[in-house]
Protein backbone atom coordinates (compact mmCIF):
# COMPACT_ATOMS: atom_id res chain seq x y z
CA UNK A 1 0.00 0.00 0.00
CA UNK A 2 1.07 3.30 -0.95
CA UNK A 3 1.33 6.49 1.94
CA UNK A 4 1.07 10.02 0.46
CA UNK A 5 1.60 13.27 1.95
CA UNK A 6 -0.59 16.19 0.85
CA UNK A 7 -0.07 19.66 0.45
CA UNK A 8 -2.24 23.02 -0.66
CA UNK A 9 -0.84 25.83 -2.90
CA UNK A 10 -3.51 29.07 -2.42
CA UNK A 11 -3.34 31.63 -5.30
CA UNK A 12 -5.19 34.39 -4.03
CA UNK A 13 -6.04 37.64 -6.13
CA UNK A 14 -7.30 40.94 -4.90
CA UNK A 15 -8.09 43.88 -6.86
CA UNK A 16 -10.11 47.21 -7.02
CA UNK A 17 -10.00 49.13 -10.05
CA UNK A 18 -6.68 49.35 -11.72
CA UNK A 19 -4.85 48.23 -8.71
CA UNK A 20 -4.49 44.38 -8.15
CA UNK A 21 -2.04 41.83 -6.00
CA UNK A 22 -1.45 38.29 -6.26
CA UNK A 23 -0.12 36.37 -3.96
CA UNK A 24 1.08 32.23 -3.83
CA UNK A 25 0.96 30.49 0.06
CA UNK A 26 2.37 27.04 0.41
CA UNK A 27 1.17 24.67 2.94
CA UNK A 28 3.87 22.03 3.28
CA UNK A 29 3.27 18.45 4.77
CA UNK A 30 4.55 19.43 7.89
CA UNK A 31 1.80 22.43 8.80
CA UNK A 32 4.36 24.99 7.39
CA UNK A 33 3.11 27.98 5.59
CA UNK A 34 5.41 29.19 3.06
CA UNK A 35 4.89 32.44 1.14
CA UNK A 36 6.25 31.44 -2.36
CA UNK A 37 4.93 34.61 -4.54
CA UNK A 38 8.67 35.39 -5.59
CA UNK A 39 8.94 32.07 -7.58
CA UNK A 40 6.36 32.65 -9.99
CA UNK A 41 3.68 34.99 -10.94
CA UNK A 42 1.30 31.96 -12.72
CA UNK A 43 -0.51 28.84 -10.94
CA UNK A 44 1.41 27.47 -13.86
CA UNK A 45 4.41 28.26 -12.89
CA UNK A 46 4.11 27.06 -9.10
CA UNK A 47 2.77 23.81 -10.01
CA UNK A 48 5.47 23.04 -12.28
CA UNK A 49 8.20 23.75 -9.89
CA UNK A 50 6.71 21.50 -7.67
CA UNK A 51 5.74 18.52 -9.91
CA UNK A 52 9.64 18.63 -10.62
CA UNK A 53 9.54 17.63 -6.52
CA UNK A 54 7.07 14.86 -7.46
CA UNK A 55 3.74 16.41 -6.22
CA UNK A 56 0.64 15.62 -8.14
CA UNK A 57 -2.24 18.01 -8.03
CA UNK A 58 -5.05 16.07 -7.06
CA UNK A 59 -8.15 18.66 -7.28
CA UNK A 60 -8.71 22.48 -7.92
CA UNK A 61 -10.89 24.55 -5.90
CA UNK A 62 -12.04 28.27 -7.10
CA UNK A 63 -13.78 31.17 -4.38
CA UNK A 64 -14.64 34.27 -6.66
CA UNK A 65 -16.48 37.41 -4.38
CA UNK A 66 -17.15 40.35 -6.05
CA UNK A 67 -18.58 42.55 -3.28
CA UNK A 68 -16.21 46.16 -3.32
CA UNK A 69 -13.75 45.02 -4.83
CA UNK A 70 -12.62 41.50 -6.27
CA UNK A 71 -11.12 38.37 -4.80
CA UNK A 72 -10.27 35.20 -5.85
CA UNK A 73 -8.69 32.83 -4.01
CA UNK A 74 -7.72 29.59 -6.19
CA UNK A 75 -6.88 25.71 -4.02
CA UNK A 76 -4.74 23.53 -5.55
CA UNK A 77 -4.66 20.33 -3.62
CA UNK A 78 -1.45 17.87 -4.25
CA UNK A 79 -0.14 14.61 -3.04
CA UNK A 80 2.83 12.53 -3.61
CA UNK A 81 4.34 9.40 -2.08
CA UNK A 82 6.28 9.11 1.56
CA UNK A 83 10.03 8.57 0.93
């Protein structure tokens, strides 16, 4: 039988007007919480670095809220064996 460890990246954008920021949290195996915005500005991006460390995403998750102002905030679940 196979164990797995999981992990979530969050994208989360916020914007009014003109003026937007998005930001990438990593939370690691371990209950760590990583900000990891500086190594990539795309969901793309962040989940190919980490498929290079063998993490599968598993399932996608999307919040959208529109009320003054705009937020997303994107899940991407991921799993990959224990060593």
């Amino acid at each position: 039988m196979i164990a797995w460890e999981y992990a979530l990246l969050v994208r989360r954008y916020q914007g009014q007007g003109r003026q937007f920021h998005v930001s990438f949290v990593w939370y690691g195996p371990d209950g760590s919480r990583t900000d990891v915005t500086a190594y990539g500005d795309t969901a793309i991006a962040h989940l190919n670095r980490v498929g290079r460390e063998g993490w599968e995403l598993v399932s996608a998750a999307e919040d959208v809220n529109n009320i003054q102002g705009s937020t997303e905030v994107h899940r991407y679940h991921l799993k990959r064996p224990l060593p």
